[in-house]
C-alpha atoms as a PDB file:
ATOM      1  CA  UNK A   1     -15.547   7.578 -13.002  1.00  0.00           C
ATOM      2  CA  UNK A   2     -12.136   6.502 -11.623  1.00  0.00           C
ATOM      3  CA  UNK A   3      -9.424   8.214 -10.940  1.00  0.00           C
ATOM      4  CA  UNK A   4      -6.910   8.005 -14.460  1.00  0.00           C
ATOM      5  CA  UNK A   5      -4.033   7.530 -12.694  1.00  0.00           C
ATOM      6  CA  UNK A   6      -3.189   3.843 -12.453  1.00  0.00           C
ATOM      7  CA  UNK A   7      -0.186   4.095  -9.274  1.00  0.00           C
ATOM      8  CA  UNK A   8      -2.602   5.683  -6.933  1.00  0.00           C
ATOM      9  CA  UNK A   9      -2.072   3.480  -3.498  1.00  0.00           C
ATOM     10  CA  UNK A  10      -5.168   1.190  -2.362  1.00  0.00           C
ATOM     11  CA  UNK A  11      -6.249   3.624  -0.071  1.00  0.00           C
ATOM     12  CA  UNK A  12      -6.780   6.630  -2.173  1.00  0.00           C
ATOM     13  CA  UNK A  13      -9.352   4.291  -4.726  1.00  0.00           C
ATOM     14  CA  UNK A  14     -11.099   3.052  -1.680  1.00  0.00           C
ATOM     15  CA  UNK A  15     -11.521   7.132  -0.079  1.00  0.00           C
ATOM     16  CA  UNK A  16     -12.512   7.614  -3.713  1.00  0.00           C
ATOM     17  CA  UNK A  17     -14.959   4.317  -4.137  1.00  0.00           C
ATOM     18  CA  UNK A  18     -16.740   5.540  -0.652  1.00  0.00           C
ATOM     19  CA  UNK A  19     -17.480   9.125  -1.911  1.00  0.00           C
ATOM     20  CA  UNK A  20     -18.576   7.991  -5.105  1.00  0.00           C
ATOM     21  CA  UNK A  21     -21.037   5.037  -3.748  1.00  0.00           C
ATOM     22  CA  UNK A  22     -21.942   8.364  -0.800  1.00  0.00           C
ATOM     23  CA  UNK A  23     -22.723  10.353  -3.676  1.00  0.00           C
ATOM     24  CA  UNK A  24     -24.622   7.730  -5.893  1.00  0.00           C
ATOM     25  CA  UNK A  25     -26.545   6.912  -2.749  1.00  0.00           C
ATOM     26  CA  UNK A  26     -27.501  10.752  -1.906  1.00  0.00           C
ATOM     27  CA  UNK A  27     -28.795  11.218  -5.746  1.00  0.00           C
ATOM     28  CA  UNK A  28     -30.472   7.879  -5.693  1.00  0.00           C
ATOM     29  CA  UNK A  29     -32.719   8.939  -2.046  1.00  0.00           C
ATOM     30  CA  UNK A  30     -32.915  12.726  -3.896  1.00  0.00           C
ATOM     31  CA  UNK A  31     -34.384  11.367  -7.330  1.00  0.00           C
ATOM     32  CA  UNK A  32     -36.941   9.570  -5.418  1.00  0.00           C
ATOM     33  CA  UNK A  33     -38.276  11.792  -2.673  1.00  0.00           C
ATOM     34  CA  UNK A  34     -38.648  13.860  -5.204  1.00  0.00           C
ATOM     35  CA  UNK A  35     -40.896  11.533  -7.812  1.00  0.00           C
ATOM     36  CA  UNK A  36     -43.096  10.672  -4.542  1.00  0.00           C
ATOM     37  CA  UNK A  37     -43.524  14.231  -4.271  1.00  0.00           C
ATOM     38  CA  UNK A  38     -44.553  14.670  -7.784  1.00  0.00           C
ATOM     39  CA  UNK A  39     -47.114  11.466  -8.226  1.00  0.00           C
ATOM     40  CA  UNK A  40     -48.649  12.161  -4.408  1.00  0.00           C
ATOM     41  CA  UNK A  41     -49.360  15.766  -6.075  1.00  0.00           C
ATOM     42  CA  UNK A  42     -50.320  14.842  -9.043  1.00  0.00           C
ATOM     43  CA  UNK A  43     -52.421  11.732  -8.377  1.00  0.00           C
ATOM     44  CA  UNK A  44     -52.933  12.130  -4.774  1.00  0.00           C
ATOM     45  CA  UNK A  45     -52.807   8.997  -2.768  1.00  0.00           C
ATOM     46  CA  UNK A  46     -53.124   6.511  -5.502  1.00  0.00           C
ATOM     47  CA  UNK A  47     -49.698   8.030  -6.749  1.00  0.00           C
ATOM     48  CA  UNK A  48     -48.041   5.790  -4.168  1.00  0.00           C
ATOM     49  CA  UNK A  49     -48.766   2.930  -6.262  1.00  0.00           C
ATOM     50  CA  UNK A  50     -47.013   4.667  -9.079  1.00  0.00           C
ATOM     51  CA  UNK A  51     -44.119   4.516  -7.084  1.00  0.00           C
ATOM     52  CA  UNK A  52     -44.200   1.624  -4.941  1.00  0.00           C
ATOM     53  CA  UNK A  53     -42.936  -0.464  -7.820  1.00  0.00           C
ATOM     54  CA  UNK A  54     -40.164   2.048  -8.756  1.00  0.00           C
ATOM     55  CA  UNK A  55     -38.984   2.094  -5.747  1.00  0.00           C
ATOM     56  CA  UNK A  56     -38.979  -1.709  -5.101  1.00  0.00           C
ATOM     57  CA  UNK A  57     -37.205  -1.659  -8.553  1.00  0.00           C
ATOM     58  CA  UNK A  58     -34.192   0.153  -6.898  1.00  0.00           C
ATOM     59  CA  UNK A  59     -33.847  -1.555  -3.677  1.00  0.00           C
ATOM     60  CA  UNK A  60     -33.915  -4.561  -5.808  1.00  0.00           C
ATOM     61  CA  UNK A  61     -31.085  -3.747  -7.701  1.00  0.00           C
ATOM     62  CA  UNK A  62     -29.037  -2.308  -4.648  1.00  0.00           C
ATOM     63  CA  UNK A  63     -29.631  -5.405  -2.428  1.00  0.00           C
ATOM     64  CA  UNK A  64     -28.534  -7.391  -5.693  1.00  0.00           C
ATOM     65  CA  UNK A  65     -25.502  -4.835  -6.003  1.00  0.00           C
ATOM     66  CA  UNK A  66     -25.107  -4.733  -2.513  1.00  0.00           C
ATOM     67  CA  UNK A  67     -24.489  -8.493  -2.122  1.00  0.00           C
ATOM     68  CA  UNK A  68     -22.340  -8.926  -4.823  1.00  0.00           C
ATOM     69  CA  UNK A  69     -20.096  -5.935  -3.562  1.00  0.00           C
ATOM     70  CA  UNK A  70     -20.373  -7.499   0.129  1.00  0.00           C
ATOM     71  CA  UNK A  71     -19.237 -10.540  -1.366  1.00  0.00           C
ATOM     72  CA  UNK A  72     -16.410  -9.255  -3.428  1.00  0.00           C
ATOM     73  CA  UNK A  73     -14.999  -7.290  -0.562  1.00  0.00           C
ATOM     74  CA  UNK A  74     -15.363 -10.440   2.008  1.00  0.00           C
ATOM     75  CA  UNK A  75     -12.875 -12.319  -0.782  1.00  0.00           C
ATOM     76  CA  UNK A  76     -10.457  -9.291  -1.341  1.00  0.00           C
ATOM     77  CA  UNK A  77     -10.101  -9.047   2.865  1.00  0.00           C
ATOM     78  CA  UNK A  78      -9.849 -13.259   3.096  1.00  0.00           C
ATOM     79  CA  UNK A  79      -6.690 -13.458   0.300  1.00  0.00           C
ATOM     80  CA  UNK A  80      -5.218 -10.143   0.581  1.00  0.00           C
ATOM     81  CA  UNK A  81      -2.295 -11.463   2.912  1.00  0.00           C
ATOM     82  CA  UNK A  82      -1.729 -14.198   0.762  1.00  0.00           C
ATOM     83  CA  UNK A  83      -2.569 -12.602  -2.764  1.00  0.00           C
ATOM     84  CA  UNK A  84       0.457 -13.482  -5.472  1.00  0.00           C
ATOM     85  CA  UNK A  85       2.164 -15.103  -2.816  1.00  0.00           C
ATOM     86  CA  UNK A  86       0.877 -19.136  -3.601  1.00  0.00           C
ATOM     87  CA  UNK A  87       1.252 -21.257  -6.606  1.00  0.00           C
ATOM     88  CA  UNK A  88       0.165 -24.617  -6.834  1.00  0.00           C
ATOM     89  CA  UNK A  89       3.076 -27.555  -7.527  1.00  0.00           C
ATOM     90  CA  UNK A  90       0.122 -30.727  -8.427  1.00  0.00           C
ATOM     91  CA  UNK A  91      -2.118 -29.263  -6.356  1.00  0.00           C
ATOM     92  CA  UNK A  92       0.289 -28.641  -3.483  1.00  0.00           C
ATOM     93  CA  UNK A  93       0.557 -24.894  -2.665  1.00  0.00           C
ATOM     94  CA  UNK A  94       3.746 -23.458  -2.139  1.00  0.00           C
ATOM     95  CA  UNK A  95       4.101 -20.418  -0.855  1.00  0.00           C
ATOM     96  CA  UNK A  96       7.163 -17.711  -2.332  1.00  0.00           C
ATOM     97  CA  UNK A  97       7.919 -14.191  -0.889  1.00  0.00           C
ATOM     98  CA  UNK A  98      10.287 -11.837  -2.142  1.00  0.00           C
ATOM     99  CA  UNK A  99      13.610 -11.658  -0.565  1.00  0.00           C
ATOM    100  CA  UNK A 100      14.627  -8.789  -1.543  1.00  0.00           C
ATOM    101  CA  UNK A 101      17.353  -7.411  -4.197  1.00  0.00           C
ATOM    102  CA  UNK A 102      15.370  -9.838  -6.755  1.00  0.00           C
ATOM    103  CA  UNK A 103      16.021 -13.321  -4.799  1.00  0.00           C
ATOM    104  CA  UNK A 104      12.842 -14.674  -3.318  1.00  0.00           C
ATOM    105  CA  UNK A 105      12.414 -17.391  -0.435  1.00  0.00           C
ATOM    106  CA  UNK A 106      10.215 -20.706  -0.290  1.00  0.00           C
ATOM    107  CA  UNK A 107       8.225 -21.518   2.486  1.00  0.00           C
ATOM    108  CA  UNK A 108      10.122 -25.166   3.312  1.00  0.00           C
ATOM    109  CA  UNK A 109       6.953 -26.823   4.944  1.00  0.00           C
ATOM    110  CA  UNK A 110       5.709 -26.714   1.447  1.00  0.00           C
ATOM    111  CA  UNK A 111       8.494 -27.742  -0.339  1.00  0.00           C
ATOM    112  CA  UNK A 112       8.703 -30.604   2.225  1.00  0.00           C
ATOM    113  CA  UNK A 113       4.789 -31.494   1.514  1.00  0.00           C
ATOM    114  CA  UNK A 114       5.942 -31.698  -2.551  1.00  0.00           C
ATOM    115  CA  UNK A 115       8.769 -33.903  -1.896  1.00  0.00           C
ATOM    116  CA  UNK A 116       6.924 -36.254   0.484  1.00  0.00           C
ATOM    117  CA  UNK A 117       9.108 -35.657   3.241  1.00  0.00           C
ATOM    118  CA  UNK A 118       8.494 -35.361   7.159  1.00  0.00           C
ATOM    119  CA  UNK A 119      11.306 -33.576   8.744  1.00  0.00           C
ATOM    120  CA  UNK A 120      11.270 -32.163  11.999  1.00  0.00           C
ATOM    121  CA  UNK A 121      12.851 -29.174  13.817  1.00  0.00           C
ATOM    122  CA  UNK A 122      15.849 -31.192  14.646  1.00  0.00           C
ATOM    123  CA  UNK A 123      15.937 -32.425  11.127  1.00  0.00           C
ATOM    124  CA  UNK A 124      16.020 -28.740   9.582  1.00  0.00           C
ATOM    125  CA  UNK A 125      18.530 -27.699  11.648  1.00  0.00           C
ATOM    126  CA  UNK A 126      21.119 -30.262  10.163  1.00  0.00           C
ATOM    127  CA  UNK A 127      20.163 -29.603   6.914  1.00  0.00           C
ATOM    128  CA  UNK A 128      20.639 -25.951   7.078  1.00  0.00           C
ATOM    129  CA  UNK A 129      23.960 -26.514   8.723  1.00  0.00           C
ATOM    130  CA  UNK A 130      24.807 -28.717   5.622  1.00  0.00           C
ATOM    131  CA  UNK A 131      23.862 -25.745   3.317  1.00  0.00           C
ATOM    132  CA  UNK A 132      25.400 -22.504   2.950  1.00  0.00           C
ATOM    133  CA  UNK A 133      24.979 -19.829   5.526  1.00  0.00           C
ATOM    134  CA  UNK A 134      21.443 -17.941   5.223  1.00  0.00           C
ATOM    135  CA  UNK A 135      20.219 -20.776   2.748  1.00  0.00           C
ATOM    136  CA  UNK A 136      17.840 -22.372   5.121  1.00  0.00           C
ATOM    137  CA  UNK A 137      16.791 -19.884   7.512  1.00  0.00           C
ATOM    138  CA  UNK A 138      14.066 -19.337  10.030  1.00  0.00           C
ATOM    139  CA  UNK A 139      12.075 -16.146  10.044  1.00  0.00           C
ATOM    140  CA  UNK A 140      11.157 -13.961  13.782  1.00  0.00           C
ATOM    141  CA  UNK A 141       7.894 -16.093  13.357  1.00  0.00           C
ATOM    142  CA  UNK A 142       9.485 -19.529  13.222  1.00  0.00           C
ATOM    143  CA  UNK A 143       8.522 -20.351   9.855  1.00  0.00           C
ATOM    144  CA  UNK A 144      11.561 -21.897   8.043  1.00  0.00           C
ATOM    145  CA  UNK A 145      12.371 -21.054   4.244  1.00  0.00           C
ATOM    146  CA  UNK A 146      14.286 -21.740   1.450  1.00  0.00           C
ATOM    147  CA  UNK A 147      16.494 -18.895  -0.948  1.00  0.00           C
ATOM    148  CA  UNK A 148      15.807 -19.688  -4.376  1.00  0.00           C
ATOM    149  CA  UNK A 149      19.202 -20.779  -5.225  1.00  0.00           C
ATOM    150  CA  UNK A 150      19.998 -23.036  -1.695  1.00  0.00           C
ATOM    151  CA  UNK A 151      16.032 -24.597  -3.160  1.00  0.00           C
ATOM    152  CA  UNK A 152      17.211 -25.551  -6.537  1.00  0.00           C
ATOM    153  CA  UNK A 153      20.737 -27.043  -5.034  1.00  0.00           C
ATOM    154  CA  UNK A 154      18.841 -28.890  -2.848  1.00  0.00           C
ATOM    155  CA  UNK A 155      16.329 -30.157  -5.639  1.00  0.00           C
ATOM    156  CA  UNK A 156      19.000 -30.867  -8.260  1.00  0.00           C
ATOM    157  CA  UNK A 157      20.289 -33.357  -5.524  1.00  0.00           C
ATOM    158  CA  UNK A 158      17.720 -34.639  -4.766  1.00  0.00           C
ATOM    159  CA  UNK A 159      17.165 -35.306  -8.757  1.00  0.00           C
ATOM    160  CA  UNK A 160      20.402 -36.792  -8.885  1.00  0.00           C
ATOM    161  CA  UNK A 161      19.356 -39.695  -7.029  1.00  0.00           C
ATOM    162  CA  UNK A 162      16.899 -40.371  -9.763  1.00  0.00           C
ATOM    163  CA  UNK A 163      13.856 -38.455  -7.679  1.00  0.00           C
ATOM    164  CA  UNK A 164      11.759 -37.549 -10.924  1.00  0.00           C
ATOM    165  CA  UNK A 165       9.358 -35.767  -8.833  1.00  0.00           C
ATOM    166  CA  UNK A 166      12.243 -33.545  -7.257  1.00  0.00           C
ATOM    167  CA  UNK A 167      13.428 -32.986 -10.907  1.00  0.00           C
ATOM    168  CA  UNK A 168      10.165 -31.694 -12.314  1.00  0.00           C
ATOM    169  CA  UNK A 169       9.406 -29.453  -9.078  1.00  0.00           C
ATOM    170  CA  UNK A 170      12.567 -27.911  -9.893  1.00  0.00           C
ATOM    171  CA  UNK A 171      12.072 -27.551 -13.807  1.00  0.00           C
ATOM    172  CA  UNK A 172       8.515 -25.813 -12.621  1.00  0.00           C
ATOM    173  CA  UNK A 173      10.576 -23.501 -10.642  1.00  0.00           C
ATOM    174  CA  UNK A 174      12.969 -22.698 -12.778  1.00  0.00           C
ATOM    175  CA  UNK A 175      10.654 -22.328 -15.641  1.00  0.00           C
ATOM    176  CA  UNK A 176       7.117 -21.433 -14.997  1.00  0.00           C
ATOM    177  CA  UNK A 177       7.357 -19.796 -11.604  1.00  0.00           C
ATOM    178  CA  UNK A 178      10.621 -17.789 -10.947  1.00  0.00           C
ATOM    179  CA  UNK A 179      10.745 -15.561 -14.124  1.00  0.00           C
ATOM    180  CA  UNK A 180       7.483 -14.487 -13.687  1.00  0.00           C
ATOM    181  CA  UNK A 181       8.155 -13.267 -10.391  1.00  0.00           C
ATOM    182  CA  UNK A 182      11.625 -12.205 -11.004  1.00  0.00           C
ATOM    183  CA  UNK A 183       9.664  -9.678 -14.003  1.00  0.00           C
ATOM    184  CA  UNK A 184       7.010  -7.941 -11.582  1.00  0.00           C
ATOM    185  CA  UNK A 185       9.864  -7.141  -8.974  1.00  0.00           C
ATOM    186  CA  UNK A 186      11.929  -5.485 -12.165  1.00  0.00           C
ATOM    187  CA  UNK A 187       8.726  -3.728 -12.918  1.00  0.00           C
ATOM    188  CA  UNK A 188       8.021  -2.594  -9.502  1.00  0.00           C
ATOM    189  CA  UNK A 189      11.156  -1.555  -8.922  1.00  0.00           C
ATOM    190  CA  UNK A 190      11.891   2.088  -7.561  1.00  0.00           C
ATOM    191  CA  UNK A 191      13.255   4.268 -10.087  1.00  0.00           C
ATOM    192  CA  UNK A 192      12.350   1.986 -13.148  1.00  0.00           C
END
């Protein structure tokens, strides 16, 4: 059974997951040591082929468990960096992170890929000087982003000279996407 307590971090359910599959495991070996012990005493040697298909019936279902665990943890490891952090604009993926005191940032390659645009280095340097200070900013990796509120400036500009597909980006922000987000960081807030 799992722990009851739902904040537990990530680490203490997987130290708990790995002594329960341990345990689970021990008992399962136990059990059936045990019943070949019985049937070879009580039928001799033809109480093998008691067991034999007993115990093909439970590596059968541990491979099968097995696998599907195997697989399950191979997709948790491959999107964990990137889990919560994506939404898809018409099948373009753009990528949000939280800023911090409830603003988040948006990747601007992707916001660049949903307007159609190809701007370079060069090319984002002059448009962050245009913007406010810290709108357009480049991270210790070299990635550039967006804030929220430099993002939806920028979009209702764009919109303004009649780019419809600037306009609706923005109305998906501003609708669909942000308050979402903006209610998990209230929830996971400290103190709240």
């Amino acid at each position: 059974m799992m722990p009851a307590d739902k904040e537990l971090p990530q680490e203490t359910y997987e130290a708990w997951y790995a002594r329960w599959r341990r345990t689970s495991w021990g008992t399962v070996v136990v059990l059936m040591a045990l019943a070949l012990c019985v049937l070879w005493f009580a039928f001799g040697g033809i109480g093998i082929l008691f067991w034999i298909p007993m115990a093909a019936w439970f590596v059968a279902r541990g491979l099968v468990a097995g696998g599907s665990a195997a697989h399950g943890w191979s997709r948790r490891q491959l999107w964990q960096e990137v889990q919560g952090r994506h939404h898809a604009f018409d099948d373009i993926w753009v990528r949000i992170e939280d800023g911090g005191r409830g603003n988040f940032r948006i990747r601007t390659e992707d916001v660049l890929r949903v307007l159609a645009l190809d701007l370079d280095d060069l090319a984002l340097r002059k448009l962050g000087a245009r913007l406010p200070p810290g709108a357009l900013f480049r991270d210790q990796a070299g990635i550039w982003w967006f804030t929220e509120a430099a993002l939806l400036d920028y979009l209702g500009q764009h919109a303004a000279r009649q780019d419809g597909r600037a306009w609706r980006f923005r109305l998906w922000l501003e609708r669909e996407v942000l308050p979402p987000l903006r209610r998990q960081a209230e929830k996971g807030a400290p103190g709240e």
